[in-house]
PDB file of N, CA and C in Angstrom:
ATOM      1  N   UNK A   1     -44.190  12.254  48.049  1.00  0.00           N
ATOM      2  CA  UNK A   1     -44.912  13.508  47.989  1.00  0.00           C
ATOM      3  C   UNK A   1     -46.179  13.362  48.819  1.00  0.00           C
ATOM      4  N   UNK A   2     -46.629  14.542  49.505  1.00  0.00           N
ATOM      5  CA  UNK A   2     -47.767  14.477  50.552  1.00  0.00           C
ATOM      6  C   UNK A   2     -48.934  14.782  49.449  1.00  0.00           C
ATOM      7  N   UNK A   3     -50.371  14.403  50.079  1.00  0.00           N
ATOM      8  CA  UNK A   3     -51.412  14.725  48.954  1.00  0.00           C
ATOM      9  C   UNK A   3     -51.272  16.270  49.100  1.00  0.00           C
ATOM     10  N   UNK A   4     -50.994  17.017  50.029  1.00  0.00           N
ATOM     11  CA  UNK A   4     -51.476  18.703  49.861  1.00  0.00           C
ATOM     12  C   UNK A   4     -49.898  19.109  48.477  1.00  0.00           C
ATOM     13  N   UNK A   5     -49.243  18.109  48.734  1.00  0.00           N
ATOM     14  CA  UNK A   5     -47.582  18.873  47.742  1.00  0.00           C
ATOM     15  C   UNK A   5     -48.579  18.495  46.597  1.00  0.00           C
ATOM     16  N   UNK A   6     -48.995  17.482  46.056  1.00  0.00           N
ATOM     17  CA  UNK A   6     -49.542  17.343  44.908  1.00  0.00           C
ATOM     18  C   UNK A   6     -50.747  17.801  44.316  1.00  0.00           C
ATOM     19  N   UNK A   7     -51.772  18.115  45.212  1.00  0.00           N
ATOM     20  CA  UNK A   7     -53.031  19.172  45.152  1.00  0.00           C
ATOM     21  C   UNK A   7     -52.197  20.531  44.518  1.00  0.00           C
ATOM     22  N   UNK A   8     -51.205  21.114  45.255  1.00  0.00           N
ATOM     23  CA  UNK A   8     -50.670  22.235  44.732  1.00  0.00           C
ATOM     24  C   UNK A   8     -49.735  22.322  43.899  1.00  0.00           C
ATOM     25  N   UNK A   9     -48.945  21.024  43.539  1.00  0.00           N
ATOM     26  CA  UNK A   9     -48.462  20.749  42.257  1.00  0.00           C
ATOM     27  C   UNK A   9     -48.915  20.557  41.018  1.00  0.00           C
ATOM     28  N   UNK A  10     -49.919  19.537  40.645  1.00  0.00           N
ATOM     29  CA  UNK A  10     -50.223  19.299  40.105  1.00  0.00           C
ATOM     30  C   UNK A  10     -51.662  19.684  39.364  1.00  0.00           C
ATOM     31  N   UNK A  11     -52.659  20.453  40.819  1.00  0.00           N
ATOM     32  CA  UNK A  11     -54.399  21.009  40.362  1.00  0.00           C
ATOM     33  C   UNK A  11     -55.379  20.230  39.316  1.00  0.00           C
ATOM     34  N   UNK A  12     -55.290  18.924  40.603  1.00  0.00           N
ATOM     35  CA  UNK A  12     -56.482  18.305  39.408  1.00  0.00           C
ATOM     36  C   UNK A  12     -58.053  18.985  39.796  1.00  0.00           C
ATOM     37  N   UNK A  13     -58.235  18.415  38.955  1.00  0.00           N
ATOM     38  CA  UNK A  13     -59.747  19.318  38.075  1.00  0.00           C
ATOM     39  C   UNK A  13     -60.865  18.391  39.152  1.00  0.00           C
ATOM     40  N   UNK A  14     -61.482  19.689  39.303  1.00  0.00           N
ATOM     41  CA  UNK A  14     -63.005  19.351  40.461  1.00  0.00           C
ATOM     42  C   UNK A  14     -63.783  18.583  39.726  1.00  0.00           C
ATOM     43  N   UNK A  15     -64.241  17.582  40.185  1.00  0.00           N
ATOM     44  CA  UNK A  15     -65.374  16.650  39.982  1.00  0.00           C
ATOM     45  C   UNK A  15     -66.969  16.996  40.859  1.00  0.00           C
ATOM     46  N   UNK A  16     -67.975  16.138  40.528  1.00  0.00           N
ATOM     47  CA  UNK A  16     -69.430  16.817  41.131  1.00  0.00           C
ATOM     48  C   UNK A  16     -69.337  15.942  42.460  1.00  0.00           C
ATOM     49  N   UNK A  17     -68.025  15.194  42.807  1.00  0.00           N
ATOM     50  CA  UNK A  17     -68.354  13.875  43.766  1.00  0.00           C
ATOM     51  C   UNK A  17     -67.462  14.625  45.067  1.00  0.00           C
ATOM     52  N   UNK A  18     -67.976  14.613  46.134  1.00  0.00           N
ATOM     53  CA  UNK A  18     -67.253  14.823  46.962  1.00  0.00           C
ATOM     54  C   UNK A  18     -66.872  13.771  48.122  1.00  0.00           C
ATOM     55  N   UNK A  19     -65.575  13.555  48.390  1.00  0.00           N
ATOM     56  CA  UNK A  19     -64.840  12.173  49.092  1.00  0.00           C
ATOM     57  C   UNK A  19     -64.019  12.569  50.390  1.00  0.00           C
ATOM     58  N   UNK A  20     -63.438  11.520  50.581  1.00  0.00           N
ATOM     59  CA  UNK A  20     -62.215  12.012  51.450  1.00  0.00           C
ATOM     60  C   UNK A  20     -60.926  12.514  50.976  1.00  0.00           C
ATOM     61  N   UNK A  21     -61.299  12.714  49.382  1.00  0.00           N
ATOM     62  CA  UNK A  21     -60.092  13.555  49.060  1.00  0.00           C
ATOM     63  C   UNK A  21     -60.640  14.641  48.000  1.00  0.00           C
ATOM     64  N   UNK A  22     -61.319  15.626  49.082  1.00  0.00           N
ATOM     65  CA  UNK A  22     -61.986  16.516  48.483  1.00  0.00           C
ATOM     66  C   UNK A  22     -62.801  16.099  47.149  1.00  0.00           C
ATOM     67  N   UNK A  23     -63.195  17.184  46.440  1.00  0.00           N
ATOM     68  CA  UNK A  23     -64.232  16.864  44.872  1.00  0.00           C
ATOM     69  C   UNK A  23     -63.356  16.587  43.439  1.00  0.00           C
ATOM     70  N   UNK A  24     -62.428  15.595  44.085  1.00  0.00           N
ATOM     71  CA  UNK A  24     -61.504  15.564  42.911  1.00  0.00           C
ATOM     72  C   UNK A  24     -61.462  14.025  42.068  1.00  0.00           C
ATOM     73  N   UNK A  25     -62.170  13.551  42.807  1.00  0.00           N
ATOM     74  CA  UNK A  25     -61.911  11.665  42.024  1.00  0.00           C
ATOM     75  C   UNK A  25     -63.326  11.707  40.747  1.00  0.00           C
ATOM     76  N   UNK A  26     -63.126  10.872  40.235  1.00  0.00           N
ATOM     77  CA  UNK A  26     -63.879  10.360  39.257  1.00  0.00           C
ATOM     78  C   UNK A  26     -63.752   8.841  39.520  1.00  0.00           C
ATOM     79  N   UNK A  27     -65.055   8.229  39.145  1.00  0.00           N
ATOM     80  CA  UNK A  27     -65.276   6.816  39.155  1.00  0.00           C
ATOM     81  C   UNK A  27     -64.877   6.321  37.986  1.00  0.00           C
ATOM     82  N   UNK A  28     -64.413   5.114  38.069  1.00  0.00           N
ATOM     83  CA  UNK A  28     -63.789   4.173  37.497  1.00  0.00           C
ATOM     84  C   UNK A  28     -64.859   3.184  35.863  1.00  0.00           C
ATOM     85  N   UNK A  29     -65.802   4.091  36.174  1.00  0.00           N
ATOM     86  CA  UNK A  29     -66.855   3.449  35.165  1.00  0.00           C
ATOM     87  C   UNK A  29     -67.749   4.052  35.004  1.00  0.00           C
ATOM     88  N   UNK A  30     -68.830   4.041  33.869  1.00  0.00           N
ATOM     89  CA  UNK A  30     -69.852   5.232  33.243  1.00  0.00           C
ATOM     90  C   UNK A  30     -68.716   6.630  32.774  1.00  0.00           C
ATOM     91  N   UNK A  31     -69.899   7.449  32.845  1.00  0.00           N
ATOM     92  CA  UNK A  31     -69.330   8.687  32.176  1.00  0.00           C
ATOM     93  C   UNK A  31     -67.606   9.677  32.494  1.00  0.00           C
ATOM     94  N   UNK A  32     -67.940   9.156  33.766  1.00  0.00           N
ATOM     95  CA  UNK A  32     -66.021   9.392  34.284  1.00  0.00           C
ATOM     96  C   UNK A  32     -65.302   8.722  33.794  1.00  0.00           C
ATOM     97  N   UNK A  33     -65.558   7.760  33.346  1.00  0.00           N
ATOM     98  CA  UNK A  33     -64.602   6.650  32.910  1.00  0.00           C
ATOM     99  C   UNK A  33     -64.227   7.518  31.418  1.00  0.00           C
ATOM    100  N   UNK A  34     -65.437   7.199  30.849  1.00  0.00           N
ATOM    101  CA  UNK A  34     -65.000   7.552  29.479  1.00  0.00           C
ATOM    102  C   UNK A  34     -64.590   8.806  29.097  1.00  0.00           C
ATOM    103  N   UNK A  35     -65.300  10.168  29.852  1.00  0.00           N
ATOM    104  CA  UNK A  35     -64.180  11.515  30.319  1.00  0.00           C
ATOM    105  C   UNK A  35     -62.649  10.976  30.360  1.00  0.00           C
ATOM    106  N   UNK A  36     -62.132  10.163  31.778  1.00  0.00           N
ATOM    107  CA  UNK A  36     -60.968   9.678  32.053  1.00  0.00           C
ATOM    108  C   UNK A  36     -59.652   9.376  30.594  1.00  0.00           C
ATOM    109  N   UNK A  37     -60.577   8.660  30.227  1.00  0.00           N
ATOM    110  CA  UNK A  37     -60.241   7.998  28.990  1.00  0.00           C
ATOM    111  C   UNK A  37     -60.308   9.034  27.791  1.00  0.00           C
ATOM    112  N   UNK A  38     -60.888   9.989  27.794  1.00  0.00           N
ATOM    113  CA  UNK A  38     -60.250  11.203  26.730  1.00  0.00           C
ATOM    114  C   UNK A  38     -59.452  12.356  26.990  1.00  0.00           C
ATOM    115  N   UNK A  39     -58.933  11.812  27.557  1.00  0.00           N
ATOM    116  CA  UNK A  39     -57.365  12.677  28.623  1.00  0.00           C
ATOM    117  C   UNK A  39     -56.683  12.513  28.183  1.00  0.00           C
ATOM    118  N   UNK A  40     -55.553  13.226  28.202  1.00  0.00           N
ATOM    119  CA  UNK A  40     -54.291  12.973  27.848  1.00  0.00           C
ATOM    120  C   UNK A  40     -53.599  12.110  28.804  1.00  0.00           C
ATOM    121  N   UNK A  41     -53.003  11.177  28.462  1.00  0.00           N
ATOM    122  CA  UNK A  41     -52.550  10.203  29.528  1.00  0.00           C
ATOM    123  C   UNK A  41     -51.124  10.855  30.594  1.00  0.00           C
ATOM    124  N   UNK A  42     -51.147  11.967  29.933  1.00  0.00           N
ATOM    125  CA  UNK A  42     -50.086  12.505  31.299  1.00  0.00           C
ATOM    126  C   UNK A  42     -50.756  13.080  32.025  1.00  0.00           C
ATOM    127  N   UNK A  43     -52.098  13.476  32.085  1.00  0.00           N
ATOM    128  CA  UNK A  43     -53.039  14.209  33.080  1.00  0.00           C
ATOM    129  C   UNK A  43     -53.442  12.983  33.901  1.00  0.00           C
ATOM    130  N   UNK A  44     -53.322  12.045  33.490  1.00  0.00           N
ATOM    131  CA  UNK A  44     -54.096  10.861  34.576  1.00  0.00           C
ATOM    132  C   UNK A  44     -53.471  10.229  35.503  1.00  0.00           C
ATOM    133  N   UNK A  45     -53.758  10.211  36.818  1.00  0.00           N
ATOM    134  CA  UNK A  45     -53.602   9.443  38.116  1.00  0.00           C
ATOM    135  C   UNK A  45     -54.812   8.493  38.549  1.00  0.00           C
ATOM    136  N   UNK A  46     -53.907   7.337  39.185  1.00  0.00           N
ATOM    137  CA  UNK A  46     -54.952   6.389  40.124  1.00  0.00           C
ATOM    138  C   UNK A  46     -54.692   6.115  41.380  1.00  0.00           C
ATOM    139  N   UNK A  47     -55.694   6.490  42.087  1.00  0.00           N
ATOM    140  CA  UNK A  47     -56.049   6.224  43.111  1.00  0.00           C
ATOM    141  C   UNK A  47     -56.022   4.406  43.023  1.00  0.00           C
ATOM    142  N   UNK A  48     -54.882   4.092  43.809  1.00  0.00           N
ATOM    143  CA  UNK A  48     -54.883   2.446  44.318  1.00  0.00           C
ATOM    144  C   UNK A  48     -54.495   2.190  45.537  1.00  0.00           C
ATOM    145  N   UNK A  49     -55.358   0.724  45.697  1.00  0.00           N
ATOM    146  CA  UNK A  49     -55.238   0.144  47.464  1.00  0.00           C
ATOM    147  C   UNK A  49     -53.891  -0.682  47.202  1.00  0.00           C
ATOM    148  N   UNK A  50     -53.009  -0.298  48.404  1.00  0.00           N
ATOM    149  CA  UNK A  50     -51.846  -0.980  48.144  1.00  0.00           C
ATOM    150  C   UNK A  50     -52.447  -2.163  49.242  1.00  0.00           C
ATOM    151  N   UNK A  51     -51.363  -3.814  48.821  1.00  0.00           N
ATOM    152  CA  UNK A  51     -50.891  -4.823  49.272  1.00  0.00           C
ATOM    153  C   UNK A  51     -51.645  -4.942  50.993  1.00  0.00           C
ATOM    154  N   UNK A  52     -51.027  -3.721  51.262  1.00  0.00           N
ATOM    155  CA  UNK A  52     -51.284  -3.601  52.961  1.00  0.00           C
ATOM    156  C   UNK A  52     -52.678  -3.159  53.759  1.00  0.00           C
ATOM    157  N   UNK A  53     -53.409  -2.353  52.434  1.00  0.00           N
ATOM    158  CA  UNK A  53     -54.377  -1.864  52.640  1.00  0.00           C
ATOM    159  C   UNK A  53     -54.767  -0.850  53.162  1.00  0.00           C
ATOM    160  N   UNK A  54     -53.308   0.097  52.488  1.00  0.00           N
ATOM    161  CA  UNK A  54     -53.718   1.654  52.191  1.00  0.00           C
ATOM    162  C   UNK A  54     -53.704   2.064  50.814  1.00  0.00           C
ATOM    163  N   UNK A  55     -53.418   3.489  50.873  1.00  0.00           N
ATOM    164  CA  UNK A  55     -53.987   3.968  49.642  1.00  0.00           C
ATOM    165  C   UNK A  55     -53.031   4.860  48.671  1.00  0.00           C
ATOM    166  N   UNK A  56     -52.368   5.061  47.699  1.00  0.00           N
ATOM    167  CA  UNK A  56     -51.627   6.083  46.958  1.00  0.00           C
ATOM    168  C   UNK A  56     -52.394   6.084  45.893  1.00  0.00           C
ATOM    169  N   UNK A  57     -51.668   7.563  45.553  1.00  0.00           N
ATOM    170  CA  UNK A  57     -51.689   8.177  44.133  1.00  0.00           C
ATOM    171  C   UNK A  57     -50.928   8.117  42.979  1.00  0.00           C
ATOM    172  N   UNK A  58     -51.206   7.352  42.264  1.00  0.00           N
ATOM    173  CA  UNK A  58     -49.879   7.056  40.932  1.00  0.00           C
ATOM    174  C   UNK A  58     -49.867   7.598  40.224  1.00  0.00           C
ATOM    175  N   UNK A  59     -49.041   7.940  39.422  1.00  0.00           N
ATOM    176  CA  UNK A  59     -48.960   8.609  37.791  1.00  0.00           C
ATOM    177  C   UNK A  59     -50.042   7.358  37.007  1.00  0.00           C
ATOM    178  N   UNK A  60     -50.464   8.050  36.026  1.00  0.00           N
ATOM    179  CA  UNK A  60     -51.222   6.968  35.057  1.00  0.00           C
ATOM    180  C   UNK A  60     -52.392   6.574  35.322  1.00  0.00           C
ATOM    181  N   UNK A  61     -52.697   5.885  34.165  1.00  0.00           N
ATOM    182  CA  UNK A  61     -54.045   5.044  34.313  1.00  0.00           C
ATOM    183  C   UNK A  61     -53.670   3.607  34.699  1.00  0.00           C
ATOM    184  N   UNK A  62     -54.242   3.384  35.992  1.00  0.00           N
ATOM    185  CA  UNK A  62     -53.983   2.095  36.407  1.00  0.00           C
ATOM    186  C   UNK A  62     -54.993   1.351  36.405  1.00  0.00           C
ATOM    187  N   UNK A  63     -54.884  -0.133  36.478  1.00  0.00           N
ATOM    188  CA  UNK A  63     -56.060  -1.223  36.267  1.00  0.00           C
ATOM    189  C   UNK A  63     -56.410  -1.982  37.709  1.00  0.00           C
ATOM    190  N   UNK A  64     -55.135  -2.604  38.201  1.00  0.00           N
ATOM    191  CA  UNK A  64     -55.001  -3.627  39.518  1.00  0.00           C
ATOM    192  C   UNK A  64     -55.417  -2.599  40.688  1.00  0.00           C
ATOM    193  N   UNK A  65     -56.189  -3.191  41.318  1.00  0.00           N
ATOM    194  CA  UNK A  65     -56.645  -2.352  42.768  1.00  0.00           C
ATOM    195  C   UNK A  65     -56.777  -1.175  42.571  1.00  0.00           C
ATOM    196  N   UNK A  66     -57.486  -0.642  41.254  1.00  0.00           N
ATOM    197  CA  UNK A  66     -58.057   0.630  41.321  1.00  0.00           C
ATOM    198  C   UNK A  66     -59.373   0.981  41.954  1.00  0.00           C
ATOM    199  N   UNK A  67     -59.004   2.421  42.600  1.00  0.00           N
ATOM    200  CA  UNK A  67     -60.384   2.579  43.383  1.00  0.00           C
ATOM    201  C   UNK A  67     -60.856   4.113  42.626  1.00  0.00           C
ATOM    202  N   UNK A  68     -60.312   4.783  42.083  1.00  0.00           N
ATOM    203  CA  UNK A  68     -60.544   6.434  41.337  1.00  0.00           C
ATOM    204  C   UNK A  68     -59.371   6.639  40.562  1.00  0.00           C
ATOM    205  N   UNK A  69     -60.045   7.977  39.795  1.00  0.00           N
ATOM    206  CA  UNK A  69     -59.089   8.130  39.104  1.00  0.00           C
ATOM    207  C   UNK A  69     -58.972   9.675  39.204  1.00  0.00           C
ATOM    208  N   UNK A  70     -58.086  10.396  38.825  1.00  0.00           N
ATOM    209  CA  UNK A  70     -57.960  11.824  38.879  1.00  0.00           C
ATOM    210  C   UNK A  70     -57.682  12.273  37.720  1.00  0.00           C
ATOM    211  N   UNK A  71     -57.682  13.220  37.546  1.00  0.00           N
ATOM    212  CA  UNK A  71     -57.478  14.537  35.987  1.00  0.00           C
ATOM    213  C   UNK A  71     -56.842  15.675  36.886  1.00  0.00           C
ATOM    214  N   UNK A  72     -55.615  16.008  36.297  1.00  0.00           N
ATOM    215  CA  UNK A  72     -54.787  17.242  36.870  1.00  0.00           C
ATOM    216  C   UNK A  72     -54.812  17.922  35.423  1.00  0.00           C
ATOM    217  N   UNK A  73     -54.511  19.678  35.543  1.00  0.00           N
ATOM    218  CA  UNK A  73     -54.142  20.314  34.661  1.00  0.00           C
ATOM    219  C   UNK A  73     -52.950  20.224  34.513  1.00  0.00           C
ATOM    220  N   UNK A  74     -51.976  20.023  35.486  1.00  0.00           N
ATOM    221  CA  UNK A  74     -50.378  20.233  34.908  1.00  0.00           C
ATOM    222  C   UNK A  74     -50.535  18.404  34.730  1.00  0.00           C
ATOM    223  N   UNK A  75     -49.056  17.959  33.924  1.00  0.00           N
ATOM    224  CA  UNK A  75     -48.814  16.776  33.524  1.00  0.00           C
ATOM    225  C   UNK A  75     -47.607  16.439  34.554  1.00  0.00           C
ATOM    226  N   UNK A  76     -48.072  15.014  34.590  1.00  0.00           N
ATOM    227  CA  UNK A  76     -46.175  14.353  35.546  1.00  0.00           C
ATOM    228  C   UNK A  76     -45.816  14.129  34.371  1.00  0.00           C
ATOM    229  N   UNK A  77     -44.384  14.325  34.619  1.00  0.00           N
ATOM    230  CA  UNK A  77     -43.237  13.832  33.614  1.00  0.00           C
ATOM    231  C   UNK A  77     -42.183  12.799  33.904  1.00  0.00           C
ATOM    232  N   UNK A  78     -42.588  12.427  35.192  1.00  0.00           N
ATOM    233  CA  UNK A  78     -41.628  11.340  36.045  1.00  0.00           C
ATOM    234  C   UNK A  78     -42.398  10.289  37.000  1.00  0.00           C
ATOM    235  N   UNK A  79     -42.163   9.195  37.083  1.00  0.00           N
ATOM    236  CA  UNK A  79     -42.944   8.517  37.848  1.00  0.00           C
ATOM    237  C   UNK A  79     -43.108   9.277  39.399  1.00  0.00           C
ATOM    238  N   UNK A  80     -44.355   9.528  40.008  1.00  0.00           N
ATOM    239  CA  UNK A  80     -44.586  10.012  41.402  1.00  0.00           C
ATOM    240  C   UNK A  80     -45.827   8.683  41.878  1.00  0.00           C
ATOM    241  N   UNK A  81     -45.378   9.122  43.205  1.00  0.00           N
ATOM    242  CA  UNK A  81     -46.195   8.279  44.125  1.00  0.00           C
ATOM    243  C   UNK A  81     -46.908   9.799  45.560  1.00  0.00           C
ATOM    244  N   UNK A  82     -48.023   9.631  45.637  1.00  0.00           N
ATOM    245  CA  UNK A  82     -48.102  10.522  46.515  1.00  0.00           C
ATOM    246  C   UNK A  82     -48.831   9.753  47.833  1.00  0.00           C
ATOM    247  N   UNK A  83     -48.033   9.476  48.934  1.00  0.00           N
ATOM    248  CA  UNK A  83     -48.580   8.733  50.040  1.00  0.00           C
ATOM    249  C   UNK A  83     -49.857   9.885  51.290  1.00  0.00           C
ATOM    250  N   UNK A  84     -50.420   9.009  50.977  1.00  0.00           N
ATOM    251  CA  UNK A  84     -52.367   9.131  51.992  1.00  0.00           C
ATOM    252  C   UNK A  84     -52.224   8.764  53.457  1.00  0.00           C
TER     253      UNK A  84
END
């Protein structure tokens, strides 16, 4: 899935931070974190650096090579990967 299929699939929720993937990430620690963490865990994606040293979007809350995290209003129900 491309990031614009999943921006319009999925509509995660604007953050005050603005990135290279628009105002949508939240940091990985302090008050995003703990927002993050009172989510429903089907609303949550991570932003991780793959192996090679790029970047996807996963279903879930991830730990290893996390760099952000996202909050969508709709939920995945299937594992997705969205390639950057």
């Amino acid at each position: 899935m491309t990031y614009d299929e999943w921006v319009e699939t999925y509509l995660p929720l604007t953050t005050y931070t603005h990135t290279v993937y628009g105002s949508y990430q939240f940091e990985t620690y302090g008050d995003d974190l703990a927002f993050v963490n009172s989510c429903d865990k089907l609303h949550v994606w991570t932003l991780v650096e793959t192996d090679t040293g790029g970047e996807v979007i996963m279903e879930g809350c991830r730990f290893v090579n996390r760099l952000a995290y996202f909050v969508t209003v709709r939920p995945w129900s299937e594992p997705v990967e969205v390639t950057l």
